[in-house]
N, C-alpha and C. Protein backbone atom coordinates (compact mmCIF):
# COMPACT_ATOMS: atom_id res chain seq x y z
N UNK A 1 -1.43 37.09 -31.67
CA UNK A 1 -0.17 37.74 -31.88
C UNK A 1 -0.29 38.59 -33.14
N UNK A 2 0.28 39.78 -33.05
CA UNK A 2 -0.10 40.16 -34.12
C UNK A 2 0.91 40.36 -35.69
N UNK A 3 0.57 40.69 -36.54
CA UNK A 3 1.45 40.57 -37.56
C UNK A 3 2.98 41.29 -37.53
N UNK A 4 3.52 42.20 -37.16
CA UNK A 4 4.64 42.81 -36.90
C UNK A 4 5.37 41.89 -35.75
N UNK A 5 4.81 42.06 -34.86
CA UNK A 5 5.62 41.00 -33.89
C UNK A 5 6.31 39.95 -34.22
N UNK A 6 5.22 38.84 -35.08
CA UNK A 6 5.52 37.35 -35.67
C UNK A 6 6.60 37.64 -36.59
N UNK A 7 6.47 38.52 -37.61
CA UNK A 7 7.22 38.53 -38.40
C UNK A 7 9.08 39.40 -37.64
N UNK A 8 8.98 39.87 -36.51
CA UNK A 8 9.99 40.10 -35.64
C UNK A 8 10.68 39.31 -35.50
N UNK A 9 10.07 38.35 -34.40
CA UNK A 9 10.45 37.27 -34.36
C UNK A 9 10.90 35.83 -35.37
N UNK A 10 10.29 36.02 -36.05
CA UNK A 10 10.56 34.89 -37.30
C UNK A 10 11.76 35.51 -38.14
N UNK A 11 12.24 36.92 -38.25
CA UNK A 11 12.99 37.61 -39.37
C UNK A 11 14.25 37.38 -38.42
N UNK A 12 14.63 37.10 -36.56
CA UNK A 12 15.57 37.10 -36.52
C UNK A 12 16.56 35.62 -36.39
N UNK A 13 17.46 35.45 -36.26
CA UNK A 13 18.47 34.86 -36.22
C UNK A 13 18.09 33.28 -35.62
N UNK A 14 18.29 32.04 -35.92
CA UNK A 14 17.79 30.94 -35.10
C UNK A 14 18.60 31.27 -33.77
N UNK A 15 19.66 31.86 -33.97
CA UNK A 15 20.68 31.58 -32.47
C UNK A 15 21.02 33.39 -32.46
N UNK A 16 21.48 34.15 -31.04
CA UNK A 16 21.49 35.20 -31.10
C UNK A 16 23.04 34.64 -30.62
N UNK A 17 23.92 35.85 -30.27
CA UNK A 17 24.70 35.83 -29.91
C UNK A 17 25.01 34.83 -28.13
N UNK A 18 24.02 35.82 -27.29
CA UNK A 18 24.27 35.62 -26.05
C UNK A 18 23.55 34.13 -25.74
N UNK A 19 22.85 33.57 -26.44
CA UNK A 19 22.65 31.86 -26.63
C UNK A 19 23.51 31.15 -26.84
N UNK A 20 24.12 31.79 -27.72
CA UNK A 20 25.64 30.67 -28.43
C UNK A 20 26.36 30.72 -27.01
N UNK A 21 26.79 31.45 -26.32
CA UNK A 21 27.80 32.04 -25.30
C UNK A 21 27.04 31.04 -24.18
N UNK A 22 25.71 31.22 -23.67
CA UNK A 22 25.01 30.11 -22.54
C UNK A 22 25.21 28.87 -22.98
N UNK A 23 25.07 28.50 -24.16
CA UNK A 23 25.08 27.23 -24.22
C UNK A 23 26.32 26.42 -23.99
N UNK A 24 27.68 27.29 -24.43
CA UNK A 24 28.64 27.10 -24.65
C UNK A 24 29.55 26.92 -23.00
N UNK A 25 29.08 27.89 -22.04
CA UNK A 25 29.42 27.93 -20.80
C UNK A 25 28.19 26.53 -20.40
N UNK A 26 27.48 26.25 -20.52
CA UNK A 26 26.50 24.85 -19.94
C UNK A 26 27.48 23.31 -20.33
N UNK A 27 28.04 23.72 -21.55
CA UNK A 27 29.11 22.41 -22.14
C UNK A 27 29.91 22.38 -21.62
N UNK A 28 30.85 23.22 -21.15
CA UNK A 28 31.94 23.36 -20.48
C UNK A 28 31.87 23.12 -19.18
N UNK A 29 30.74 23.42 -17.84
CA UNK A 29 30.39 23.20 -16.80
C UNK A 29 29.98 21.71 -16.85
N UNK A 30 29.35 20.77 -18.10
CA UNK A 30 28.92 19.17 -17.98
C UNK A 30 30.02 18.67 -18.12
N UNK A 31 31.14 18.97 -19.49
CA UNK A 31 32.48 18.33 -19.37
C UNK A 31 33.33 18.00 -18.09
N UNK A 32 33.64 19.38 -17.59
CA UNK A 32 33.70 19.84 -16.23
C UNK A 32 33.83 18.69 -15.27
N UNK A 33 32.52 18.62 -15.30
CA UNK A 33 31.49 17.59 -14.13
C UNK A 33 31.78 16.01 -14.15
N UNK A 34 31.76 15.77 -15.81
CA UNK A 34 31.71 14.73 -16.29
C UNK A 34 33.48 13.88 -16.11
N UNK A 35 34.37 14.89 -16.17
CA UNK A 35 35.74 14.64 -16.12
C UNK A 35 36.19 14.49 -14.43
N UNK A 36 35.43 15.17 -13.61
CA UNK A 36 35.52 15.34 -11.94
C UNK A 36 34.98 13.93 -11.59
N UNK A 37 33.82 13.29 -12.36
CA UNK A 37 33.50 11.95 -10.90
C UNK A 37 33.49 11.02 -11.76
N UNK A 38 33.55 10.74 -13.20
CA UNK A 38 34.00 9.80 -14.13
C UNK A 38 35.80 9.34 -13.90
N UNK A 39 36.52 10.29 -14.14
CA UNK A 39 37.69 9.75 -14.38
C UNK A 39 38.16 9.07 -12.89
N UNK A 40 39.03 7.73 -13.01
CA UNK A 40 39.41 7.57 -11.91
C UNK A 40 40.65 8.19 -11.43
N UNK A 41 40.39 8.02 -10.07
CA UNK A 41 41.53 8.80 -9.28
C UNK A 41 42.72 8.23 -9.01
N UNK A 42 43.95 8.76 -9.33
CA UNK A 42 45.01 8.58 -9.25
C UNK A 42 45.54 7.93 -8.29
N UNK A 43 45.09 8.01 -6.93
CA UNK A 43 45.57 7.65 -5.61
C UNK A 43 45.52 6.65 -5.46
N UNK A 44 44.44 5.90 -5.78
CA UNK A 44 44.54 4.01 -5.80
C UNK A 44 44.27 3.86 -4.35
N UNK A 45 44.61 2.29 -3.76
CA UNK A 45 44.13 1.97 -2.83
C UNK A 45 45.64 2.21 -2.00
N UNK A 46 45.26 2.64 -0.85
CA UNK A 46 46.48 2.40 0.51
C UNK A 46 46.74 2.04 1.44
N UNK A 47 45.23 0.38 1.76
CA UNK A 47 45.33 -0.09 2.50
C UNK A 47 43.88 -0.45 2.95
N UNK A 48 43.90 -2.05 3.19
CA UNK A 48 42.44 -2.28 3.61
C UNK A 48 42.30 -3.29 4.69
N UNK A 49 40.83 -3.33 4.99
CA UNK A 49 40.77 -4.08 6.61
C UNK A 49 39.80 -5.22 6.31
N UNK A 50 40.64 -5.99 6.52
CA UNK A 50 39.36 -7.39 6.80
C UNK A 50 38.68 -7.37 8.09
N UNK A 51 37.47 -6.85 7.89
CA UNK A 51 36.36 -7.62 9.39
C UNK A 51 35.48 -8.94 8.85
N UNK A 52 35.58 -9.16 10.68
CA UNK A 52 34.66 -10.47 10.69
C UNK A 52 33.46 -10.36 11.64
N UNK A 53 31.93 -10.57 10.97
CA UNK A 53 30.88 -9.93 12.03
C UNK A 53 31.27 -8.59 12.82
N UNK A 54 31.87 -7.51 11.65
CA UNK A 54 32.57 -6.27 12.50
C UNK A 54 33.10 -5.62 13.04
N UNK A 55 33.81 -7.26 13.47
CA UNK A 55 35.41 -6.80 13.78
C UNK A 55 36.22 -6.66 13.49
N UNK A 56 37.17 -6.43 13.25
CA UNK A 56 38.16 -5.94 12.41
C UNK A 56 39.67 -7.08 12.97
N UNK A 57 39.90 -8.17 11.57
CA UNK A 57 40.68 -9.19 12.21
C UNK A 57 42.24 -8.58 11.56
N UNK A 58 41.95 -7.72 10.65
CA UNK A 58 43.85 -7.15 10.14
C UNK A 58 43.52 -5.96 9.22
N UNK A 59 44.36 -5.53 9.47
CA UNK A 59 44.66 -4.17 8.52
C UNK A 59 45.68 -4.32 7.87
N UNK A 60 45.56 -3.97 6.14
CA UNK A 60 47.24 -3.90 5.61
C UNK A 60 47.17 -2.50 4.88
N UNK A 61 48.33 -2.24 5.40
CA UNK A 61 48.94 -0.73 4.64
C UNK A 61 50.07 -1.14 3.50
N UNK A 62 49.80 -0.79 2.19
CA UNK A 62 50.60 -1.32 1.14
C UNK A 62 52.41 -0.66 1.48
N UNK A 63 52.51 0.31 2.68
CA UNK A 63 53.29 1.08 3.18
C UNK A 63 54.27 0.80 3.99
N UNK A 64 53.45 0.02 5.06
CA UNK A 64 53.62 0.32 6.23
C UNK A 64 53.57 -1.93 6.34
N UNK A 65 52.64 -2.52 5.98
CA UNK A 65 52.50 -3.85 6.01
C UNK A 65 50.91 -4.27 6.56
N UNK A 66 51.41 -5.61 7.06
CA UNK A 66 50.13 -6.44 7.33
C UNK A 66 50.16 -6.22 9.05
N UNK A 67 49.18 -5.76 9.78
CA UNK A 67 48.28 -5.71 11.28
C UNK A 67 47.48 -6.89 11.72
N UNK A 68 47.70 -7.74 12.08
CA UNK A 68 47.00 -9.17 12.79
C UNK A 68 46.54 -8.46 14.16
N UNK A 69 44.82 -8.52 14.64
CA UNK A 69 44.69 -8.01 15.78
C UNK A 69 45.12 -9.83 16.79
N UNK A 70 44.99 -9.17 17.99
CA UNK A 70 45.07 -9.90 18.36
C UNK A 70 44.79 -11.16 18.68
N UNK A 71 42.85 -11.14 18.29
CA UNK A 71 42.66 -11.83 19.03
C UNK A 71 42.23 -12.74 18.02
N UNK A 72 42.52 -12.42 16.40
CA UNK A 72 42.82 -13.24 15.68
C UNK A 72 44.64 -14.08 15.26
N UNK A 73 44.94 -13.86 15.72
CA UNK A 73 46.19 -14.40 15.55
C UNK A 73 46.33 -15.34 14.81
N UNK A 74 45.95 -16.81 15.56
CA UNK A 74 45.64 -17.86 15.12
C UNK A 74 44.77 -17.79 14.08
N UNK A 75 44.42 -17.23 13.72
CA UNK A 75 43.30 -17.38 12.35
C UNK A 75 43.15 -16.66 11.35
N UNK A 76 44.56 -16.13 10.92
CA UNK A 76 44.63 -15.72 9.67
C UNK A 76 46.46 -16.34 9.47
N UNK A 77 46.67 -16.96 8.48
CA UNK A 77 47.88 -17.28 7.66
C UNK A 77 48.07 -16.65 6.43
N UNK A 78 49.44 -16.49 6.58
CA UNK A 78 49.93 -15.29 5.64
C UNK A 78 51.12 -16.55 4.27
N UNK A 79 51.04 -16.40 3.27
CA UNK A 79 51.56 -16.91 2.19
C UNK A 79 52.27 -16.07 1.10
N UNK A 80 53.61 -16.28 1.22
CA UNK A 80 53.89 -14.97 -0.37
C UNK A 80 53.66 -16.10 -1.71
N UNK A 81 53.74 -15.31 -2.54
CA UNK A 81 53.47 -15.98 -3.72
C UNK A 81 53.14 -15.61 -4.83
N UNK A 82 53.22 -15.63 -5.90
CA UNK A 82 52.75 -14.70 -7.57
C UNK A 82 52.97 -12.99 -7.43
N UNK A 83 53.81 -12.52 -6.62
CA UNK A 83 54.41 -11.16 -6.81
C UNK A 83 53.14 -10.48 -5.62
N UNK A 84 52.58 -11.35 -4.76
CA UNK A 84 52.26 -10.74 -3.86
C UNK A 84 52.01 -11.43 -2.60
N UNK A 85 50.96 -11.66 -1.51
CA UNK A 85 50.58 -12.32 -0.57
C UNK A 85 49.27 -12.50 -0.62
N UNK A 86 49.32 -14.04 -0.40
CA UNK A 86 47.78 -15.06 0.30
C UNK A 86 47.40 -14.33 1.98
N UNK A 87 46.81 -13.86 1.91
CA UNK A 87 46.04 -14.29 3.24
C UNK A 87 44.69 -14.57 3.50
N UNK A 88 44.65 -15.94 4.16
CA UNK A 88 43.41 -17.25 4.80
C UNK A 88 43.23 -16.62 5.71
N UNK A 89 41.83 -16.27 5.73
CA UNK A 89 41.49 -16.53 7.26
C UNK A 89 40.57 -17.45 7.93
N UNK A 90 40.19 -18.10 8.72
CA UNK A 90 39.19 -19.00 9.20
C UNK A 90 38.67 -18.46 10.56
N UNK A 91 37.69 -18.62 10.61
CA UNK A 91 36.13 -18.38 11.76
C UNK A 91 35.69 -19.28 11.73
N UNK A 92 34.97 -19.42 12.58
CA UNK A 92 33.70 -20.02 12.95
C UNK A 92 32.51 -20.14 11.94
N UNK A 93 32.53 -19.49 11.05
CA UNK A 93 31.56 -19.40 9.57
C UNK A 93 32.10 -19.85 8.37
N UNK A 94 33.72 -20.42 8.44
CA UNK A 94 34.17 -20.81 7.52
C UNK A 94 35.87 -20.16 7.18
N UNK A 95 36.38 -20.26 5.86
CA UNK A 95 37.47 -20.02 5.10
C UNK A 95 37.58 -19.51 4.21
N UNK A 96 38.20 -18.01 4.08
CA UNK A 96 38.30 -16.73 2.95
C UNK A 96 39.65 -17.03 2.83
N UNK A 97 40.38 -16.37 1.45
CA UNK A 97 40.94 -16.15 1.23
C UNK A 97 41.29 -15.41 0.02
N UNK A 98 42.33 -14.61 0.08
CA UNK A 98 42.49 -13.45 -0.66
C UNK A 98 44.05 -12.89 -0.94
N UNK A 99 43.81 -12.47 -2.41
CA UNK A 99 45.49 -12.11 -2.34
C UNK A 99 45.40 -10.62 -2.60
N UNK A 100 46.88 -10.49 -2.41
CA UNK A 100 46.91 -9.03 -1.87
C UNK A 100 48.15 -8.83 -3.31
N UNK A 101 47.68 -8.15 -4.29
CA UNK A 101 48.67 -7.97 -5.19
C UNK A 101 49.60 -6.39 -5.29
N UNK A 102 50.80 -6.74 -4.87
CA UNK A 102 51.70 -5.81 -4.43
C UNK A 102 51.94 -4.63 -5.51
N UNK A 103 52.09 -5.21 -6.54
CA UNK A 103 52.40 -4.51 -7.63
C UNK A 103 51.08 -3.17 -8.04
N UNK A 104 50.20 -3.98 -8.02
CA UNK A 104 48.68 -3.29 -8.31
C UNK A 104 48.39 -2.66 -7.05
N UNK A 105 48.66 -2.38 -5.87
CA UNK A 105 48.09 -1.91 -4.64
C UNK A 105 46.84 -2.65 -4.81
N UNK A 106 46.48 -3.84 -5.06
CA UNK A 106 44.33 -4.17 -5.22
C UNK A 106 44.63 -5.67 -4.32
N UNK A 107 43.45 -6.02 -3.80
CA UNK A 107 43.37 -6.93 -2.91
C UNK A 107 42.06 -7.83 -3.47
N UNK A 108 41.85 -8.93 -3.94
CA UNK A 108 40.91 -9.91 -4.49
C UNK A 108 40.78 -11.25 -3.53
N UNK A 109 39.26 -11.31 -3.74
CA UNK A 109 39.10 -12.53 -2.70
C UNK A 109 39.26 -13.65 -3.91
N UNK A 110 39.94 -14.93 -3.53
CA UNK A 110 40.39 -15.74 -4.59
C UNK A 110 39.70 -17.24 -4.34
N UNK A 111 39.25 -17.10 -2.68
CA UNK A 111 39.11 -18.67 -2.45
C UNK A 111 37.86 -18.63 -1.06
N UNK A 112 36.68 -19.35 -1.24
CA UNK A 112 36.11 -19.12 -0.22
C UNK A 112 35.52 -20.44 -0.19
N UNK A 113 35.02 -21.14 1.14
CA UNK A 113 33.82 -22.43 1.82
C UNK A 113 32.82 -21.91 2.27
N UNK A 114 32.21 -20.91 0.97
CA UNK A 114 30.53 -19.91 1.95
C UNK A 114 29.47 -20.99 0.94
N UNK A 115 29.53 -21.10 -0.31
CA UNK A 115 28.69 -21.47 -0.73
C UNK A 115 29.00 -22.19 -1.98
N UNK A 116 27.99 -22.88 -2.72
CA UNK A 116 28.52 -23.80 -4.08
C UNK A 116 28.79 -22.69 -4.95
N UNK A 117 28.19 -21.37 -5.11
CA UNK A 117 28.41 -20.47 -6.22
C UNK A 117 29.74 -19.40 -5.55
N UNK A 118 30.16 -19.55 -4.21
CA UNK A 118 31.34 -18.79 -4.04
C UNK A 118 31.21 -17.12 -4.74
N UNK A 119 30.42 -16.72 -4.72
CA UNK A 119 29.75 -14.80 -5.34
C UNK A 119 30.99 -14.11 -4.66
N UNK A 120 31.66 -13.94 -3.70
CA UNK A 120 32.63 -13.39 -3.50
C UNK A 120 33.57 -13.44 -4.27
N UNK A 121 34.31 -14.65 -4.26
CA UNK A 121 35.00 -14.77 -5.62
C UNK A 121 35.40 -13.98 -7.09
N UNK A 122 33.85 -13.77 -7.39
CA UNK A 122 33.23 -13.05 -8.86
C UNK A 122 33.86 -11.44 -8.42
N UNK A 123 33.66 -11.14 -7.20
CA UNK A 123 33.59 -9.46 -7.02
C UNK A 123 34.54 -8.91 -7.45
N UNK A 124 34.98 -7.62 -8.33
CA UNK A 124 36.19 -7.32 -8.75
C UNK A 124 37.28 -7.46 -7.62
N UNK A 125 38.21 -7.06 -8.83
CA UNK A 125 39.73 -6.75 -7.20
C UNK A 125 39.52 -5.33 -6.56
N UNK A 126 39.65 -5.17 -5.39
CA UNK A 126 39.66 -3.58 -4.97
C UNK A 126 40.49 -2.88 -4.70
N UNK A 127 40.49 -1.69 -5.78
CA UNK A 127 41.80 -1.13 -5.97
C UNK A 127 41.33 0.41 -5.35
N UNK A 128 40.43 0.52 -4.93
CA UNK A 128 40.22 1.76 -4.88
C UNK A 128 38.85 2.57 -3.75
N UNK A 129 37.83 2.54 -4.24
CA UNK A 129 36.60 2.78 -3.98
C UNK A 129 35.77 1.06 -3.40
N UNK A 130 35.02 0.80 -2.70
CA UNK A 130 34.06 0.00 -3.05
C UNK A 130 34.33 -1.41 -1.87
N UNK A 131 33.91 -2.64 -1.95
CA UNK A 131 34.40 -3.50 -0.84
C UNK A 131 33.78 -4.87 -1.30
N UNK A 132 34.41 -5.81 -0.87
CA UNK A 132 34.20 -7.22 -1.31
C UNK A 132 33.83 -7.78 0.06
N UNK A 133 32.70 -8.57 -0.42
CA UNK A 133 32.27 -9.32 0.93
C UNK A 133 31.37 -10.33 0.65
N UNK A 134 31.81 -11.30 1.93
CA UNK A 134 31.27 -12.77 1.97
C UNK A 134 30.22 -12.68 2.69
N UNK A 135 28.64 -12.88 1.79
CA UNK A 135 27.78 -12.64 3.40
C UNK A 135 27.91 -13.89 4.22
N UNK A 136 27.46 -14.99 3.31
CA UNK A 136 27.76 -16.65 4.76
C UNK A 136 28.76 -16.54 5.13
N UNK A 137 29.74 -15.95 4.98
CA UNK A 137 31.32 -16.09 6.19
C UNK A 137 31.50 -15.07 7.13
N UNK A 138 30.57 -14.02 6.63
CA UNK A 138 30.46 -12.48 7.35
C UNK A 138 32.22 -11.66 7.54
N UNK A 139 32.52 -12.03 6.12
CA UNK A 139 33.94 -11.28 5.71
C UNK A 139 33.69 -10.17 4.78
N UNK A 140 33.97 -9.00 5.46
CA UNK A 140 34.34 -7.97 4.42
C UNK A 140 35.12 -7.25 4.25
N UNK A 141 35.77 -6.80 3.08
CA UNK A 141 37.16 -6.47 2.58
C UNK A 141 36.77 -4.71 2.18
N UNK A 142 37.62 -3.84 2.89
CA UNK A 142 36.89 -2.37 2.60
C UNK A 142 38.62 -1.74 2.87
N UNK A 143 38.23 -0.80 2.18
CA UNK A 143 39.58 0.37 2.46
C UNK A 143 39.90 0.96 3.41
N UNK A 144 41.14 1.45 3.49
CA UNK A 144 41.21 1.57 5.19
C UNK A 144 40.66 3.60 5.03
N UNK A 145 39.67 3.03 5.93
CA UNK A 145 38.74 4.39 6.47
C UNK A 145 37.04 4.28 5.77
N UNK A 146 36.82 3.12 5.57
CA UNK A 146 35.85 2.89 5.18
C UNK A 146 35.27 2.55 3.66
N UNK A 147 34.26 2.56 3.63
CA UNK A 147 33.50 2.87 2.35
C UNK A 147 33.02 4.17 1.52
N UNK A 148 33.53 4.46 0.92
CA UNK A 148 33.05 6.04 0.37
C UNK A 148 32.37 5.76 -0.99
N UNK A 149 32.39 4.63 -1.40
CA UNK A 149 31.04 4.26 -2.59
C UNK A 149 30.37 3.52 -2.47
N UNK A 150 29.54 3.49 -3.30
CA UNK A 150 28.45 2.12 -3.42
C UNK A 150 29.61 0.90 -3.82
N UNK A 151 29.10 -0.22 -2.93
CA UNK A 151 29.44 -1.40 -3.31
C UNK A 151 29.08 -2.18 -4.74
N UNK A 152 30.28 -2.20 -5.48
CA UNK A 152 29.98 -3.11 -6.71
C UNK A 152 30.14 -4.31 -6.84
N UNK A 153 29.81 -5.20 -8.06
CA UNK A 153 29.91 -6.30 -8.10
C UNK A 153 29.16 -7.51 -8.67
């Protein structure tokens, strides 16, 4: 390189104008980004479906109420209680249960006969995104229209 050049380069500015300006539009596009799939969403939950091995034994709409299919009838019991509703269900794999807290729109599994460590139990409440599930009872608790995140827990 030769001597005029280096010293070109070295004599000007650490930052030019139109750097300050890119960098500044790159911060604003990560904030952006960062505020779009970080913050949670307002909408909350509006309703979720208990299946069993895939079937689908009730639907509740925080709206509209609780859906018993049919051909569970007999095997889910409904309980009010602490500002919301119990509902048990029992299969052939065992006994879930879960309350449905009215106030919060969120639904938590509270009581299960799958295993000595009961891991369902532990799973947050689901208020939103995400789904709780028993694998030895083959109960899972998901929003109504599915799963649209990774399962936590």
């Amino acid at each position: 390189m030769s001597g005029k050049v280096f010293s070109r380069v070295r004599g000007g500015g650490f930052f030019k104008r139109a750097d300050i300006v890119v960098y500044a539009l790159i911060a604003v596009v990560a904030i952006v980004l960062l505020l779009v799939f970080l913050l949670p969403s307002d909408e909350g939950l509006s309703g979720f479906e208990i299946t069993y091995d895939g079937a689908t034994v009730l639907t509740y709409d925080f709206d509209d109420g609780l859906m018993v299919k049919d051909a569970f009838r007999d095997a889910v019991v409904t309980t009010e209680g602490d500002g919301g509703l119990y509902l048990t269900v029992t299969t052939a794999d065992g006994v879930n249960t879960c309350f449905v807290d009215l106030g919060e729109r969120s639904v938590k599994m509270t009581d299960a006969d799958c295993s000595v460590s009961k891991d369902c139990t532990y799973m947050p409440a689901l208020d939103g995104d995400g789904a709780i599930v028993c694998v030895p009872n083959r109960i899972r608790i998901v929003p109504v229209g599915g799963i649209s995140a990774p399962v936590t827990g």
